[in-house]
C-alpha atoms as a PDB file:
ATOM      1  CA  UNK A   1     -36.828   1.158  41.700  1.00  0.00           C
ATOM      2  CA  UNK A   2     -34.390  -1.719  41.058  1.00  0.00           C
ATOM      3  CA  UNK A   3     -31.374  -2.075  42.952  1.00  0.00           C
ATOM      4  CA  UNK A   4     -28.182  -3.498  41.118  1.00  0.00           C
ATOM      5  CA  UNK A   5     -25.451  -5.172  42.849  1.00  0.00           C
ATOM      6  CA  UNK A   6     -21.645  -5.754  41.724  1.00  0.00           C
ATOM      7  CA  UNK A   7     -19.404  -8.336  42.977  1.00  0.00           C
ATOM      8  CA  UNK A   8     -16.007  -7.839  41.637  1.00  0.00           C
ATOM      9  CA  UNK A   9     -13.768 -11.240  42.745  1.00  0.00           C
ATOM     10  CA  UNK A  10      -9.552 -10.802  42.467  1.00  0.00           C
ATOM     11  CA  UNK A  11      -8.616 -12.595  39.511  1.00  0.00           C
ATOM     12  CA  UNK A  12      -5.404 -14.823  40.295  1.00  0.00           C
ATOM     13  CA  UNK A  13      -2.246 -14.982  38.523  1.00  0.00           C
ATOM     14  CA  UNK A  14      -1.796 -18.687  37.001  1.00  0.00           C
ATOM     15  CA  UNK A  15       1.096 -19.757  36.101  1.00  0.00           C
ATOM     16  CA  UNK A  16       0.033 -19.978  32.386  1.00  0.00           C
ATOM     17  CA  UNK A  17      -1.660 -16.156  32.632  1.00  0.00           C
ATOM     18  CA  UNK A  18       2.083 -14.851  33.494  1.00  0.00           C
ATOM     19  CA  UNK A  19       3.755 -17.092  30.967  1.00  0.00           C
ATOM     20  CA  UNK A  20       1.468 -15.750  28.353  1.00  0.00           C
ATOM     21  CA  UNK A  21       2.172 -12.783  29.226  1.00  0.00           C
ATOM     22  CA  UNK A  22       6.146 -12.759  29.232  1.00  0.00           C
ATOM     23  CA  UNK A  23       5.419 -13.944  26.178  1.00  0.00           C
ATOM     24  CA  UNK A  24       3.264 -11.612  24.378  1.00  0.00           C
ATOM     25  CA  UNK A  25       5.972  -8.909  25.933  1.00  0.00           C
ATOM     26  CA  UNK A  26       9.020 -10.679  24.462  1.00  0.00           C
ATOM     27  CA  UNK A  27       7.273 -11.050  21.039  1.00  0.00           C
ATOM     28  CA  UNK A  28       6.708  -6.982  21.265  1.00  0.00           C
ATOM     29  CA  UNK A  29      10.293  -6.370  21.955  1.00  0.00           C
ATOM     30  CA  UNK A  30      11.721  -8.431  19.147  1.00  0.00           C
ATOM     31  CA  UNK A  31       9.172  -6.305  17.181  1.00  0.00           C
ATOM     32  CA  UNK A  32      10.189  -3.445  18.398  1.00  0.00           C
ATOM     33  CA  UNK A  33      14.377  -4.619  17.784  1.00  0.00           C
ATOM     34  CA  UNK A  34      13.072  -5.101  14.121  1.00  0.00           C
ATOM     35  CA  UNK A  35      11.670  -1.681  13.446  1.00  0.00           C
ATOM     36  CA  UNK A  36      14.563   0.027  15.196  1.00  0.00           C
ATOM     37  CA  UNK A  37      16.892  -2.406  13.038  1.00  0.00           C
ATOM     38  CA  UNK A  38      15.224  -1.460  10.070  1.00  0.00           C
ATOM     39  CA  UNK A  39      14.886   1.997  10.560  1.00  0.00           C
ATOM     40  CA  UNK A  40      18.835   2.536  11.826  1.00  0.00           C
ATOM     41  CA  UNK A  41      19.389   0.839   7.975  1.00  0.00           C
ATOM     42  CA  UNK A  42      17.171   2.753   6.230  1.00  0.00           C
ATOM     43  CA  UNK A  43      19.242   5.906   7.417  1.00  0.00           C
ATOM     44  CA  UNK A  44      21.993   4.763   6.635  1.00  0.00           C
ATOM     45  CA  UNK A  45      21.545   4.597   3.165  1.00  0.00           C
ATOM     46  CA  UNK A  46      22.188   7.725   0.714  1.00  0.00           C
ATOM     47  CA  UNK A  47      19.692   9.136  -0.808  1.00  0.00           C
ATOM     48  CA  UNK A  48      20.182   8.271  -4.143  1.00  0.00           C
ATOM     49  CA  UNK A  49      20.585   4.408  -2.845  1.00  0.00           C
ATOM     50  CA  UNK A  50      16.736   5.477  -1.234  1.00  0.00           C
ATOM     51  CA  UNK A  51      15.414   7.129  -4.724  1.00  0.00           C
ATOM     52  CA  UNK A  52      16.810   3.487  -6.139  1.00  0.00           C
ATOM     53  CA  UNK A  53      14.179   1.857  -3.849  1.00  0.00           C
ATOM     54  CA  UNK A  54      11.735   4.143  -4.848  1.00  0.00           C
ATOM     55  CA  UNK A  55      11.647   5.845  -1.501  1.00  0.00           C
ATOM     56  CA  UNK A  56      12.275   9.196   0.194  1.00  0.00           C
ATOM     57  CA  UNK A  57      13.477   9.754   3.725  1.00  0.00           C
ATOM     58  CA  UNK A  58      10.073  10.877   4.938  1.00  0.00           C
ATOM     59  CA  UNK A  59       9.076   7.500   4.470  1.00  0.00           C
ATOM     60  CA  UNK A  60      11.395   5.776   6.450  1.00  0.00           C
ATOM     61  CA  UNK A  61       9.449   5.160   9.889  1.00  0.00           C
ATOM     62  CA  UNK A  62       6.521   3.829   8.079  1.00  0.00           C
ATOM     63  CA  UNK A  63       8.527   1.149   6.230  1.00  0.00           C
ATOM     64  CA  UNK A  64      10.363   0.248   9.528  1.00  0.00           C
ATOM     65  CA  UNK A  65       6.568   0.368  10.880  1.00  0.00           C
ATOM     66  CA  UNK A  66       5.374  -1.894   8.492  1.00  0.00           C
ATOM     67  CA  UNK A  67       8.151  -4.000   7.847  1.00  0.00           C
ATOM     68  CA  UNK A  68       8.034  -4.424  12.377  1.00  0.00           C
ATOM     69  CA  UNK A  69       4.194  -4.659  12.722  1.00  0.00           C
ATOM     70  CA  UNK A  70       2.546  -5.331   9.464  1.00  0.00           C
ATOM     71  CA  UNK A  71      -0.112  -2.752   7.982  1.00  0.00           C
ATOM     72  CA  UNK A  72      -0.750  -0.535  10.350  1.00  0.00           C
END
């Protein structure tokens, strides 16, 4: 019978771990200002001005989704 052991060590913060990660979250927020941006314009418009763009209003959060993220 074999007999596996673990050793799980604490992984420390460095100083460039937690600046990577402030910045990965501040890149998600200005994402996340973009697709709330775009979506707040996108309702604002009439819905002729939307058939003019070729869209309809149940289309709206995957534009702001794609125009925020990329393809999802």
């Amino acid at each position: 019978m074999a007999l596996l052991n673990q050793i799980h060590t604490q992984k420390s913060f460095a100083p460039a771990g937690v600046a990577q990660m402030v910045q990965a979250l501040r890149e998600k927020v200005a994402q996340y200002r973009v697709y709330r941006q775009t979506l707040t314009e996108l309702n604002a418009l009439s819905g002729r001005e939307l058939a003019d763009l070729g869209l309809n209003r149940s289309m709206l959060k995957r534009v702001a989704l794609e125009a925020a993220y990329g393809n999802i």
